[in-house]
PDB file of N, CA and C in Angstrom:
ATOM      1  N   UNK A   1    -119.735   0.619-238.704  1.00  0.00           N
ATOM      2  CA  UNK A   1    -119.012   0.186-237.526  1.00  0.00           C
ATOM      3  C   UNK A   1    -119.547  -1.154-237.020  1.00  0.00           C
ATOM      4  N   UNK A   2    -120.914  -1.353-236.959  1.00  0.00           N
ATOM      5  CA  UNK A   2    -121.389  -2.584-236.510  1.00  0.00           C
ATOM      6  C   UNK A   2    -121.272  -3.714-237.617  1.00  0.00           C
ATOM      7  N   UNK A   3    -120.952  -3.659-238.595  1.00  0.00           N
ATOM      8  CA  UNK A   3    -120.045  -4.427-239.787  1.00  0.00           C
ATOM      9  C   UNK A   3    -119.377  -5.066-239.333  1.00  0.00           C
ATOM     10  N   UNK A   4    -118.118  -3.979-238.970  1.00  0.00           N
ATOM     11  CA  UNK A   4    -116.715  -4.278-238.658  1.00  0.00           C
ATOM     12  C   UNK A   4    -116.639  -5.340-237.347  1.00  0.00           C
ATOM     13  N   UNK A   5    -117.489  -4.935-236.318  1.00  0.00           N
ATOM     14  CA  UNK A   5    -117.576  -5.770-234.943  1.00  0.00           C
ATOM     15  C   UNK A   5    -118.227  -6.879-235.558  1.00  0.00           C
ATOM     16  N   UNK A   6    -119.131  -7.159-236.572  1.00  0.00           N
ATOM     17  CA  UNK A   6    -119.891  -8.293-236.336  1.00  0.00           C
ATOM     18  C   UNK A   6    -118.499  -9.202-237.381  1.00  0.00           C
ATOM     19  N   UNK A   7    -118.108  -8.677-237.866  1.00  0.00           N
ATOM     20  CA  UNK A   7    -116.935  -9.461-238.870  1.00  0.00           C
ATOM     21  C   UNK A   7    -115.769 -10.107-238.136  1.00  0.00           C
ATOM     22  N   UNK A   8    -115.269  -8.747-237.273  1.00  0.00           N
ATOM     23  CA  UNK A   8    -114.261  -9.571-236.073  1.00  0.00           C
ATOM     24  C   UNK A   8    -114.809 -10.578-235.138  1.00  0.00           C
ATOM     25  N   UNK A   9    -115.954 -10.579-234.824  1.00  0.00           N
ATOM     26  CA  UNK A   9    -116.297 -11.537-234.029  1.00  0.00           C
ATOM     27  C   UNK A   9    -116.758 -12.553-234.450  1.00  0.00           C
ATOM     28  N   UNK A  10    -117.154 -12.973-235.929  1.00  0.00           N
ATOM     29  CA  UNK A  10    -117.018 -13.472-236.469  1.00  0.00           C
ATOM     30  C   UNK A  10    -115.753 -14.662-236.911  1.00  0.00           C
ATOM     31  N   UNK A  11    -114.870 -14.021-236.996  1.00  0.00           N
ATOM     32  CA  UNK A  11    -113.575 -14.263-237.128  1.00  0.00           C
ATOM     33  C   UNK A  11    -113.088 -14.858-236.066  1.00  0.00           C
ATOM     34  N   UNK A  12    -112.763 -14.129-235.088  1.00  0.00           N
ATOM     35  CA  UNK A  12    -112.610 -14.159-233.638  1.00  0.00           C
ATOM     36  C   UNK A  12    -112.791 -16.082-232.884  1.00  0.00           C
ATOM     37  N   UNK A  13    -114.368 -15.930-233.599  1.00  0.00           N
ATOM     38  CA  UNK A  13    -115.102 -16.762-233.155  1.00  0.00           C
ATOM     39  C   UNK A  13    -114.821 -18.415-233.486  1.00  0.00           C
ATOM     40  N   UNK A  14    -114.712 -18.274-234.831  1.00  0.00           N
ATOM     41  CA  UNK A  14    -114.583 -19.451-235.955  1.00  0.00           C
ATOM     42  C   UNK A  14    -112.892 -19.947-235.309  1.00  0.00           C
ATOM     43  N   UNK A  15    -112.069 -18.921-235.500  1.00  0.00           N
ATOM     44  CA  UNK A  15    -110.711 -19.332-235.290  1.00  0.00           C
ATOM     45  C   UNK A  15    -110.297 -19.750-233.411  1.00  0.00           C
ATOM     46  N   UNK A  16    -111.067 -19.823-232.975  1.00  0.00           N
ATOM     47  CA  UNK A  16    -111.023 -19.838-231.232  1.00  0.00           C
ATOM     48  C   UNK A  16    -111.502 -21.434-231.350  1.00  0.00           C
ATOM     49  N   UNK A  17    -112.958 -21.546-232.228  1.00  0.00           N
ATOM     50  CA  UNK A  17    -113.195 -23.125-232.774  1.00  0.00           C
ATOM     51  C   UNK A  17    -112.506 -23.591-233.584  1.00  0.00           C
ATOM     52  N   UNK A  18    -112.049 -23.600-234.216  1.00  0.00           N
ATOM     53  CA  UNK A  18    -111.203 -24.377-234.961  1.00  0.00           C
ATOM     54  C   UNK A  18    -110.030 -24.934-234.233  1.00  0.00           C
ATOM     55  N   UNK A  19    -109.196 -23.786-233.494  1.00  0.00           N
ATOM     56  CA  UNK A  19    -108.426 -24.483-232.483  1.00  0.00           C
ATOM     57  C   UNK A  19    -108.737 -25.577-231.442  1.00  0.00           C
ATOM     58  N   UNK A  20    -109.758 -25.462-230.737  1.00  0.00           N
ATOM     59  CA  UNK A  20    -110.097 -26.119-229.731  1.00  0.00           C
ATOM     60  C   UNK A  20    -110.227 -27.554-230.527  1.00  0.00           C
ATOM     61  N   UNK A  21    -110.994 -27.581-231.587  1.00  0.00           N
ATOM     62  CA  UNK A  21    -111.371 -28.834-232.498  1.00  0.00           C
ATOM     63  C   UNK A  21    -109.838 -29.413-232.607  1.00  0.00           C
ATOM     64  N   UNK A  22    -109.108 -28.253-233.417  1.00  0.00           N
ATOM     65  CA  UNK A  22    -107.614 -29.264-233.510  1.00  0.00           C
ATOM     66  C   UNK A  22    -107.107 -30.057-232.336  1.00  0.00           C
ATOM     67  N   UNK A  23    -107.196 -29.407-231.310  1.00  0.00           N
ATOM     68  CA  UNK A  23    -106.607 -29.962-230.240  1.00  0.00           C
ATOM     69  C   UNK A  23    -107.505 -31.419-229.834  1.00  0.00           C
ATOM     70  N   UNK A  24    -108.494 -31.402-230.197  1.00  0.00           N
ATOM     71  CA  UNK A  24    -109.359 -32.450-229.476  1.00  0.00           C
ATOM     72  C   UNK A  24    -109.494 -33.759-230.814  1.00  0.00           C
ATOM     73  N   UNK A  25    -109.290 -32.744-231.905  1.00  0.00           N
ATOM     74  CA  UNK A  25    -109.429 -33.932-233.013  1.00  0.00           C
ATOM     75  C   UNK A  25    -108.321 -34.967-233.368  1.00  0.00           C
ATOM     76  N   UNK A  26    -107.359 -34.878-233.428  1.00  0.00           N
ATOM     77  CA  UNK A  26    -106.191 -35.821-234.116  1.00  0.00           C
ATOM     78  C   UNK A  26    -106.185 -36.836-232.514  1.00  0.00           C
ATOM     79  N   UNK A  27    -105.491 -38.401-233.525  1.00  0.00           N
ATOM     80  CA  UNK A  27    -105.868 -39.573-232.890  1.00  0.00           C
ATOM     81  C   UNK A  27    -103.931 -39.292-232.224  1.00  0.00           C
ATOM     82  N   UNK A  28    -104.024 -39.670-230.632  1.00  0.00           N
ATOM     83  CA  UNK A  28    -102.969 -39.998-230.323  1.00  0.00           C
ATOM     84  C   UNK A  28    -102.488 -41.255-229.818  1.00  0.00           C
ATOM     85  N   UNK A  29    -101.670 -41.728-230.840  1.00  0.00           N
ATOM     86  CA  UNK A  29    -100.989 -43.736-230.979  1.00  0.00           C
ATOM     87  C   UNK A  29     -99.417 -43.306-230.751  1.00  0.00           C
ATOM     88  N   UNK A  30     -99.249 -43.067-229.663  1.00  0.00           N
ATOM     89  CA  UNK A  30     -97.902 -42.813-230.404  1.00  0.00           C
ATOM     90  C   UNK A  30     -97.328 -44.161-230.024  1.00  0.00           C
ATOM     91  N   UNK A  31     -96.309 -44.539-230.524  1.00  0.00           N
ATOM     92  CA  UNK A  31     -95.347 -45.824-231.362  1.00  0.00           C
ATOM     93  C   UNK A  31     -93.709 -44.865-231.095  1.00  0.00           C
ATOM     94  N   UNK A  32     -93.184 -46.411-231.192  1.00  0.00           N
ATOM     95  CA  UNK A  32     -91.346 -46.127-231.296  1.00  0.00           C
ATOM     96  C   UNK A  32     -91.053 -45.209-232.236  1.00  0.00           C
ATOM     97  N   UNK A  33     -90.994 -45.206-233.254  1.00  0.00           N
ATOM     98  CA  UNK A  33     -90.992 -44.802-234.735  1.00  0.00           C
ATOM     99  C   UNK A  33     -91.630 -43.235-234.580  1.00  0.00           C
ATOM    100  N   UNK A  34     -92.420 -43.311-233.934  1.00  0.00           N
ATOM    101  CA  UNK A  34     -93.337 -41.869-233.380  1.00  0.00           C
ATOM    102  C   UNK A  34     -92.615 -41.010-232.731  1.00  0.00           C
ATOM    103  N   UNK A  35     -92.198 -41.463-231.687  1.00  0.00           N
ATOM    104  CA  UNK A  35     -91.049 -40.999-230.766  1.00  0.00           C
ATOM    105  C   UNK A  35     -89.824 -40.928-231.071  1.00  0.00           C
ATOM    106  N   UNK A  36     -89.281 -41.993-231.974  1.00  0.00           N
ATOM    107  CA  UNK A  36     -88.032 -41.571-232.150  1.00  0.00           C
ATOM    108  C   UNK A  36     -87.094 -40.092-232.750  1.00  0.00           C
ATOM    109  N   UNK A  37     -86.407 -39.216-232.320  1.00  0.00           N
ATOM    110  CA  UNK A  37     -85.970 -37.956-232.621  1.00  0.00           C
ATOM    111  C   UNK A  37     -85.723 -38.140-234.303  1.00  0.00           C
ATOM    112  N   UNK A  38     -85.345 -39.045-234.718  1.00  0.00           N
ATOM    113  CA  UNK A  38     -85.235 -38.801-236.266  1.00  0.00           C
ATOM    114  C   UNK A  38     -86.090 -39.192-237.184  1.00  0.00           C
ATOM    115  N   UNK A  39     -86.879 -38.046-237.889  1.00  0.00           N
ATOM    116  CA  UNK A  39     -88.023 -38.475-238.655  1.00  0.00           C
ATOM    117  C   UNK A  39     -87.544 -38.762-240.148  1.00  0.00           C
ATOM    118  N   UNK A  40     -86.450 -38.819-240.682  1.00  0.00           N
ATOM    119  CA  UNK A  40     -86.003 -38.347-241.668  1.00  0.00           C
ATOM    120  C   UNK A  40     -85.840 -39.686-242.725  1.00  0.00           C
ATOM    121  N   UNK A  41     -85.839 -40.965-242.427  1.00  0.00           N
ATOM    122  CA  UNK A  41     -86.442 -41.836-242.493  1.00  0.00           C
ATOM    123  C   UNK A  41     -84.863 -42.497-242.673  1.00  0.00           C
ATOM    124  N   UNK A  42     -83.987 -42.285-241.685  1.00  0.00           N
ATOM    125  CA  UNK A  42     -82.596 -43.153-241.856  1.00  0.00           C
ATOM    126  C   UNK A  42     -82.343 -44.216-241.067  1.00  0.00           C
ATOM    127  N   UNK A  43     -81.856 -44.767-240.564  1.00  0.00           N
ATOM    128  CA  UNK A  43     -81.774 -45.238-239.541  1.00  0.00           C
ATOM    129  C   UNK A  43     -81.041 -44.743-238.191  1.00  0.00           C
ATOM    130  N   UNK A  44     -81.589 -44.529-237.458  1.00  0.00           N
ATOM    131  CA  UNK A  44     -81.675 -43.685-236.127  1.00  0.00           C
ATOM    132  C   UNK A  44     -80.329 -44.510-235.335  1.00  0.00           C
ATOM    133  N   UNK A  45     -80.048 -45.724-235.555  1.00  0.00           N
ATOM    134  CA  UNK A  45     -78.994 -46.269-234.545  1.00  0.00           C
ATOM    135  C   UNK A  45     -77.342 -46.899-235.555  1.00  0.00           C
ATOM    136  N   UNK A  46     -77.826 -46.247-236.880  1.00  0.00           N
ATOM    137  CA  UNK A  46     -76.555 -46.600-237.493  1.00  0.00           C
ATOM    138  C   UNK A  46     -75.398 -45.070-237.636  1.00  0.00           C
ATOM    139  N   UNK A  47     -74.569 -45.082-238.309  1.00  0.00           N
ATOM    140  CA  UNK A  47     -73.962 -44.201-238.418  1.00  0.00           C
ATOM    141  C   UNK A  47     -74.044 -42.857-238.608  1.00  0.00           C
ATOM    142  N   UNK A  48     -73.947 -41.530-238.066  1.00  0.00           N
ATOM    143  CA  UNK A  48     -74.216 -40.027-238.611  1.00  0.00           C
ATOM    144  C   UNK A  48     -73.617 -39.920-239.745  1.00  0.00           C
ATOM    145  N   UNK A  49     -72.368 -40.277-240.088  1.00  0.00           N
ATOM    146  CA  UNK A  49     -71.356 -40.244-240.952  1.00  0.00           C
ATOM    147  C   UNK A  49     -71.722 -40.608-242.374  1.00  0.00           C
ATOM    148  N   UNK A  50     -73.175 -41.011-242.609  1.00  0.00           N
ATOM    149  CA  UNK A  50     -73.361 -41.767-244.222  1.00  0.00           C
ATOM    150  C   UNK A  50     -73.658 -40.470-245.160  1.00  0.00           C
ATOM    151  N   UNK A  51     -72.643 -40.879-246.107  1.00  0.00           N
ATOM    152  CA  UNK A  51     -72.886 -39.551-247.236  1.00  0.00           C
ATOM    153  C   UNK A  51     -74.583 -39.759-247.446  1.00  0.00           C
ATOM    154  N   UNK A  52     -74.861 -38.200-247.881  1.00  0.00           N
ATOM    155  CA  UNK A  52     -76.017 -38.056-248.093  1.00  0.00           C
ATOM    156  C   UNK A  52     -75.965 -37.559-249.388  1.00  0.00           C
ATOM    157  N   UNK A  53     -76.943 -37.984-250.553  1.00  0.00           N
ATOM    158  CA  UNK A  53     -76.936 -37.752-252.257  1.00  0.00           C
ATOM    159  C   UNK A  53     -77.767 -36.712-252.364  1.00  0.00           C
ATOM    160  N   UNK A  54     -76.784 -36.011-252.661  1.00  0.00           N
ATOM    161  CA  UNK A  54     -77.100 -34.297-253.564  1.00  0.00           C
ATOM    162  C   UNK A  54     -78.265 -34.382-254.674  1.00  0.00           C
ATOM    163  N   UNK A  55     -78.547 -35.400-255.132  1.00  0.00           N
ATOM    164  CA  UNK A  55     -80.041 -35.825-256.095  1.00  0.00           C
ATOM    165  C   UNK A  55     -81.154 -35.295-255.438  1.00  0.00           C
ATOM    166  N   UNK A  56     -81.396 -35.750-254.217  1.00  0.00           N
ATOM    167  CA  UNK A  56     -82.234 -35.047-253.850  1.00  0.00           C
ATOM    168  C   UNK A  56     -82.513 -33.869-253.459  1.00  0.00           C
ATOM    169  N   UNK A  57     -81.651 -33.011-253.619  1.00  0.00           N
ATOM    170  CA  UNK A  57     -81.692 -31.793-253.656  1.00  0.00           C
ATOM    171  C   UNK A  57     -82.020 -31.206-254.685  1.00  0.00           C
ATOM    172  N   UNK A  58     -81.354 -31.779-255.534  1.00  0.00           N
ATOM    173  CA  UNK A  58     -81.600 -31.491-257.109  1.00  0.00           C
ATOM    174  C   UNK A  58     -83.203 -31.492-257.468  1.00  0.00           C
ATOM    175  N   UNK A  59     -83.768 -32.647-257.319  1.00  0.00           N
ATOM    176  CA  UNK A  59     -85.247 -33.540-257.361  1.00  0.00           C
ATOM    177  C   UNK A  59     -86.099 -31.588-256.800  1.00  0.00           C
ATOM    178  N   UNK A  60     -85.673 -31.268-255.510  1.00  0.00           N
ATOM    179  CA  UNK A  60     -86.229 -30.571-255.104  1.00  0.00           C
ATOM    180  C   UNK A  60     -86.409 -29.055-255.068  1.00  0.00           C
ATOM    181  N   UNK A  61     -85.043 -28.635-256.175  1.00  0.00           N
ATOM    182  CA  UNK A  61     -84.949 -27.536-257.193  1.00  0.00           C
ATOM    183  C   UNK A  61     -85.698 -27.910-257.764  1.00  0.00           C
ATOM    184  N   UNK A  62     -85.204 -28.522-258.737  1.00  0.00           N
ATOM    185  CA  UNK A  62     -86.183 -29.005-259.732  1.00  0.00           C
ATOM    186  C   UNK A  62     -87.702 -28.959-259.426  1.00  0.00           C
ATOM    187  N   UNK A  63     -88.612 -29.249-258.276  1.00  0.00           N
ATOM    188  CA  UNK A  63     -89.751 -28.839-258.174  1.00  0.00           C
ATOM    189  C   UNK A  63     -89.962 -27.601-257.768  1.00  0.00           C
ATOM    190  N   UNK A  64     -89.472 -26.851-257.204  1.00  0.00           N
ATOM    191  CA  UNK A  64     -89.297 -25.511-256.810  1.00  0.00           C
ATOM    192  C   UNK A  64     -89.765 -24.658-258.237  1.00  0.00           C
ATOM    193  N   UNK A  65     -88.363 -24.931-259.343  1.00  0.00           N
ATOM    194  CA  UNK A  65     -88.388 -24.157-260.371  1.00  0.00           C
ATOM    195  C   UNK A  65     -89.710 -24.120-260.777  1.00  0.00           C
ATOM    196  N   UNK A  66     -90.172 -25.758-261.230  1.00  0.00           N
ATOM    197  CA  UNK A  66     -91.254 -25.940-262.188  1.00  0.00           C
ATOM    198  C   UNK A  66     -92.842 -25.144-261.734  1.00  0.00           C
ATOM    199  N   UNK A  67     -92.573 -25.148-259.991  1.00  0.00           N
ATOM    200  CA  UNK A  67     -93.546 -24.930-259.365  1.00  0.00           C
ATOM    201  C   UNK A  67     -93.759 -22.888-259.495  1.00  0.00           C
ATOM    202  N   UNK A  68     -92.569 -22.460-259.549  1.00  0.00           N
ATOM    203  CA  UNK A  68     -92.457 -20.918-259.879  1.00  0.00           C
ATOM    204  C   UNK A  68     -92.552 -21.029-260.850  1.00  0.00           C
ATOM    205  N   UNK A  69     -92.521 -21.538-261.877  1.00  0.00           N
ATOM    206  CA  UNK A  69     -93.049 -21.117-263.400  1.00  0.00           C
ATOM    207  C   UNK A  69     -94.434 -21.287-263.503  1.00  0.00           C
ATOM    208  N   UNK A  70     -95.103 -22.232-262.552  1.00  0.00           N
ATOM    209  CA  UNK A  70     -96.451 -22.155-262.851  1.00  0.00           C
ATOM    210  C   UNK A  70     -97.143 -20.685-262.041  1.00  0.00           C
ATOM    211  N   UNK A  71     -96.602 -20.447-261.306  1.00  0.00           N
ATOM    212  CA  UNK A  71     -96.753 -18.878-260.137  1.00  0.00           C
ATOM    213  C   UNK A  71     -96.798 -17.976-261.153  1.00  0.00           C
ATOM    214  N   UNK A  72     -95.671 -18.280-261.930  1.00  0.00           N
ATOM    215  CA  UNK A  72     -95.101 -17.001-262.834  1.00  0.00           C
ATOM    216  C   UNK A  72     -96.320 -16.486-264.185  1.00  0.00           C
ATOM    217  N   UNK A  73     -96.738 -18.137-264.736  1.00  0.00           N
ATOM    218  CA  UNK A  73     -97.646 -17.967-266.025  1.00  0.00           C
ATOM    219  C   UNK A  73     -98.628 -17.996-265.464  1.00  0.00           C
ATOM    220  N   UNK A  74     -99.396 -18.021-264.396  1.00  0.00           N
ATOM    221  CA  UNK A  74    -100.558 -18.128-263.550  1.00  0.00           C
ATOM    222  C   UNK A  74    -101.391 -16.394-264.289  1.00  0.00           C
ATOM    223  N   UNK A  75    -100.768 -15.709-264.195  1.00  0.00           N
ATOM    224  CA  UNK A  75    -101.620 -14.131-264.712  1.00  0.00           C
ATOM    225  C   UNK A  75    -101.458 -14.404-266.302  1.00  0.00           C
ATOM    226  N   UNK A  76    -101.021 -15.484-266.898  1.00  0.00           N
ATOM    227  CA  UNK A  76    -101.541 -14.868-268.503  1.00  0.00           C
ATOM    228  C   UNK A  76    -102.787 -14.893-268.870  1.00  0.00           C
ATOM    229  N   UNK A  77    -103.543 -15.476-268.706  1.00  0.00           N
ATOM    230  CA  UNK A  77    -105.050 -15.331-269.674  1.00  0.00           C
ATOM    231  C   UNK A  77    -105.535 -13.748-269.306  1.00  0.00           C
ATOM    232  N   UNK A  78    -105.208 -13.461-267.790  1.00  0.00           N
ATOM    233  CA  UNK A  78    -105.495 -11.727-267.428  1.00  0.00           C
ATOM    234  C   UNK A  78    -104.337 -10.827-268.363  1.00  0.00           C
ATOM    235  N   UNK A  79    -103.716 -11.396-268.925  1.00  0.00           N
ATOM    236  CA  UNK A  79    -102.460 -10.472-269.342  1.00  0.00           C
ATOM    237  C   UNK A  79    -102.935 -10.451-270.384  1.00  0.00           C
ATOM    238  N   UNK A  80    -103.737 -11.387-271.275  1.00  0.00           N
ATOM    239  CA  UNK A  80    -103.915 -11.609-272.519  1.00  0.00           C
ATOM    240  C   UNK A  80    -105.246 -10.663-273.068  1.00  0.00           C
ATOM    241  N   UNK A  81    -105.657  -9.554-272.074  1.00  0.00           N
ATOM    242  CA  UNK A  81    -106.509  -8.532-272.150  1.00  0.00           C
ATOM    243  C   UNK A  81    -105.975  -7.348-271.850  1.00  0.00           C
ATOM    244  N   UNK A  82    -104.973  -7.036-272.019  1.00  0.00           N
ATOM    245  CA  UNK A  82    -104.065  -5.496-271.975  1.00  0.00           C
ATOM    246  C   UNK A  82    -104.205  -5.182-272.822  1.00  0.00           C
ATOM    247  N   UNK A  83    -103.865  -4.039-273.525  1.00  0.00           N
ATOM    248  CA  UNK A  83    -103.548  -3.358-274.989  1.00  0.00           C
ATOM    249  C   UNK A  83    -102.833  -4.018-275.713  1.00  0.00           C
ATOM    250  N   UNK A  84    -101.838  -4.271-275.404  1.00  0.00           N
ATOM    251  CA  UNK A  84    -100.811  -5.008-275.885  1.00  0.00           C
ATOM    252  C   UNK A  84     -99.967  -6.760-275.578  1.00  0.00           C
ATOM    253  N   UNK A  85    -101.492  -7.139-276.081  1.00  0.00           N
ATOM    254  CA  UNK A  85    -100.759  -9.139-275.320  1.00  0.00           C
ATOM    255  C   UNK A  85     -99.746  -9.773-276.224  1.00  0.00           C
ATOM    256  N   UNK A  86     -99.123  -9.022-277.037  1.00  0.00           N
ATOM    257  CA  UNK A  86     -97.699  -9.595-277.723  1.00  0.00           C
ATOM    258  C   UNK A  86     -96.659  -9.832-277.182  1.00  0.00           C
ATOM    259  N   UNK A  87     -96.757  -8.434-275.606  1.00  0.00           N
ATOM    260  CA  UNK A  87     -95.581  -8.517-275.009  1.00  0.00           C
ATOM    261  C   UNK A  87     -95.621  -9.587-273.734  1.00  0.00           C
ATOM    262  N   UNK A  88     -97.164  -9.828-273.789  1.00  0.00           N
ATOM    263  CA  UNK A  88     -97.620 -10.538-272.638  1.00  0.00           C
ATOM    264  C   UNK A  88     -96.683 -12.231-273.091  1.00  0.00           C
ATOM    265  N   UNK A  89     -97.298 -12.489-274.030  1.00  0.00           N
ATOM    266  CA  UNK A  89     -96.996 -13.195-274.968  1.00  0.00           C
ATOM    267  C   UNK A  89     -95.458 -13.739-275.345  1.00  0.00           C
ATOM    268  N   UNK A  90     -95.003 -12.744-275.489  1.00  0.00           N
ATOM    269  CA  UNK A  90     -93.111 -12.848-275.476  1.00  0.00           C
ATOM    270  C   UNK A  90     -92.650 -12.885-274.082  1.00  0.00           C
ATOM    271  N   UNK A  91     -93.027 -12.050-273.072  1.00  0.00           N
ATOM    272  CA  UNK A  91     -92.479 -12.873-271.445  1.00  0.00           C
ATOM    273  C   UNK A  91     -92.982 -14.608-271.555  1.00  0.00           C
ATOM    274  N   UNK A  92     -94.186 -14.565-271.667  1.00  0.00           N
ATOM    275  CA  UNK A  92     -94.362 -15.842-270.915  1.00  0.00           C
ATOM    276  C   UNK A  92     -93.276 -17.050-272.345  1.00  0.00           C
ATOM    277  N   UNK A  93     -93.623 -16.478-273.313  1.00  0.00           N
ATOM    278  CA  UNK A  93     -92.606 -17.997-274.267  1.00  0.00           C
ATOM    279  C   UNK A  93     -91.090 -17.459-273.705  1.00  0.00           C
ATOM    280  N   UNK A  94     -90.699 -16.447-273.368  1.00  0.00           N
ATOM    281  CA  UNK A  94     -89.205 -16.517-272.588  1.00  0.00           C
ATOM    282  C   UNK A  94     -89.054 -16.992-271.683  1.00  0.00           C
ATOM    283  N   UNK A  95     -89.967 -17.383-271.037  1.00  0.00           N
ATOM    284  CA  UNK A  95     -89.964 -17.915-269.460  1.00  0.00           C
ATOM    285  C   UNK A  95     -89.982 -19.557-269.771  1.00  0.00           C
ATOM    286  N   UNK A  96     -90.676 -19.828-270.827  1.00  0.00           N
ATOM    287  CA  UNK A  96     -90.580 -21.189-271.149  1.00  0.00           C
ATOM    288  C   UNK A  96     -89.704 -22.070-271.816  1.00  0.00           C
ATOM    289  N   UNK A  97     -88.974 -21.046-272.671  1.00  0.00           N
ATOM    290  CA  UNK A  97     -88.081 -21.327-273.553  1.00  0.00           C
ATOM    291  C   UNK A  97     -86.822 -21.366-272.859  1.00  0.00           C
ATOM    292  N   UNK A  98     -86.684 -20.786-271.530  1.00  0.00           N
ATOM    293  CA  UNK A  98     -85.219 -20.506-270.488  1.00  0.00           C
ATOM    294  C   UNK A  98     -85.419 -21.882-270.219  1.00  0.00           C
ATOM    295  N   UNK A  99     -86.499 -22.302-269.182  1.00  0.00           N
ATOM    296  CA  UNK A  99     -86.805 -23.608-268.545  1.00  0.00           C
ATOM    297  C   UNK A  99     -86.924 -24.614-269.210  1.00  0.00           C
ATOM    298  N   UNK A 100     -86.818 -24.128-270.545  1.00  0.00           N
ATOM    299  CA  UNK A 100     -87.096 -26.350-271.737  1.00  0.00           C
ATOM    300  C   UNK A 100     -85.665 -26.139-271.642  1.00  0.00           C
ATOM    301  N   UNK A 101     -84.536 -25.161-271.801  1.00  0.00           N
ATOM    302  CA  UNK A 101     -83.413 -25.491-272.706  1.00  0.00           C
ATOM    303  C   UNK A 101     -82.848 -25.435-271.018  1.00  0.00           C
ATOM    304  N   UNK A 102     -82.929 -25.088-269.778  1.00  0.00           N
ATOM    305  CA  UNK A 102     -82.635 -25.487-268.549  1.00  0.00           C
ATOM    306  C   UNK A 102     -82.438 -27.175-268.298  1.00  0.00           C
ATOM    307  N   UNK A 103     -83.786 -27.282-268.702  1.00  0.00           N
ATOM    308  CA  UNK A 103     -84.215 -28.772-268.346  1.00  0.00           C
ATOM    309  C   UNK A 103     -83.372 -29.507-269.237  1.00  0.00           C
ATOM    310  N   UNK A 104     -83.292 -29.470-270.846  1.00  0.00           N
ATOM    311  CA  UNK A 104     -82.782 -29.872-271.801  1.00  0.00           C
ATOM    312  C   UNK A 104     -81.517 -29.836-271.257  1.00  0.00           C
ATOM    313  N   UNK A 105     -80.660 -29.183-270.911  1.00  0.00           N
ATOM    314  CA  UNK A 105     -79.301 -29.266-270.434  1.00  0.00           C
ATOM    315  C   UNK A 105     -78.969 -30.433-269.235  1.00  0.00           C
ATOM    316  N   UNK A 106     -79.948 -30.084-268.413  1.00  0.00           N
ATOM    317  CA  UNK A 106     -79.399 -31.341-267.401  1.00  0.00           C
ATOM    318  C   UNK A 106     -79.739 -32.579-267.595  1.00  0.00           C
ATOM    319  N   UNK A 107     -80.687 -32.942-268.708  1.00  0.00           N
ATOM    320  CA  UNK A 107     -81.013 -33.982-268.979  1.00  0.00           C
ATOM    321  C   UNK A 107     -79.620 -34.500-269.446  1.00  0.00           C
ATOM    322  N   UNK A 108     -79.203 -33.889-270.814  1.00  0.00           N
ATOM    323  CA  UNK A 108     -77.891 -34.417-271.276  1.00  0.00           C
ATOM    324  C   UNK A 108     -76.715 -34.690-270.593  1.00  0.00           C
ATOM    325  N   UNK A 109     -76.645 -33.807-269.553  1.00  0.00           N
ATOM    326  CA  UNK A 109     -75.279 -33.764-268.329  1.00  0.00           C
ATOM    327  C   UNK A 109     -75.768 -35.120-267.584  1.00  0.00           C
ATOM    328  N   UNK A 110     -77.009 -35.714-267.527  1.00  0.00           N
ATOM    329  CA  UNK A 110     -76.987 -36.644-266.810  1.00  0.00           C
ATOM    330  C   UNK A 110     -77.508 -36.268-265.318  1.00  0.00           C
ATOM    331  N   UNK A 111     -78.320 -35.256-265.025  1.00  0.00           N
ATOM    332  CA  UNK A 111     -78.374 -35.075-263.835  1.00  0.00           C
ATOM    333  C   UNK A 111     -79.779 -35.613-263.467  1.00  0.00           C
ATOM    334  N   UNK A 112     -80.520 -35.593-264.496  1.00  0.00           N
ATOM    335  CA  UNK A 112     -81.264 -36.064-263.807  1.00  0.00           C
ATOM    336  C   UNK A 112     -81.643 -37.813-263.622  1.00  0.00           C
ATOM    337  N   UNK A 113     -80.709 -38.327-264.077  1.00  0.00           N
ATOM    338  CA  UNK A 113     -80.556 -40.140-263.635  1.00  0.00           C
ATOM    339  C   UNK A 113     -80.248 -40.146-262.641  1.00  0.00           C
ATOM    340  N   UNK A 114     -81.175 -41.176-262.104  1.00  0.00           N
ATOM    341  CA  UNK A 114     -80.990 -41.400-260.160  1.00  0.00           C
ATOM    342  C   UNK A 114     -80.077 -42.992-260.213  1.00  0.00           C
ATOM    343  N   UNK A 115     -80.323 -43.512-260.776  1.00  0.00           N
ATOM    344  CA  UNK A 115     -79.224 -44.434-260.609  1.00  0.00           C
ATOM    345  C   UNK A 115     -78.125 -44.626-261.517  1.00  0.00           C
ATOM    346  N   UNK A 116     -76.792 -44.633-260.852  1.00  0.00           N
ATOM    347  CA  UNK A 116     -75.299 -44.322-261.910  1.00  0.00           C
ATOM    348  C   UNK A 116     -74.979 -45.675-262.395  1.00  0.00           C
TER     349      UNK A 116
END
């Protein structure tokens, strides 16, 4: 029991400092650009109306995916000590082999060229 109390307060303790530090640490400059409501990096006094390019959306699947496949193969070397790492083995080259011939496809469609 006196574990448990010395651990929460522990805890307790560190995270009560850490806050106070945040609050006292970061430099405040603020600037136009700082203040202005749109961070998004457009221009704040021209039109709402400007098409916005679906590429970057794409750009950001695209890291998503690549970034879950590394999530995904992250347990093989532990997988590669089961009874059976053949099957370990055949998930992970299916998982790779979906995502080359994924990638391979939009390359050819052209999706991933940013300028037309």
């Amino acid at each position: 029991m006196n574990l448990i109390i010395t651990t929460l307060l522990i805890t307790m303790t560190l995270s009560l400092a850490l806050t106070i530090v945040s609050f006292w640490l970061p430099q405040m400059n603020p600037d136009a650009e700082k203040l202005s409501p749109y961070e998004c990096g457009f221009d704040p006094l021209g039109s709402a109306r400007l098409p916005f390019s679906l590429r970057f959306f794409l750009v950001a699947i695209l890291f998503l995916l690549f970034d879950l496949e590394i999530a995904l193969l992250l347990p093989l070397p532990w997988g590669d000590q089961l009874n059976n790492p053949t099957g370990t083995f055949f998930w992970a080259a299916t998982i790779l082999i979906l995502l080359t011939l994924g990638l391979i496809y939009e390359w050819t469609q052209g999706g991933l060229e940013w300028a037309e």
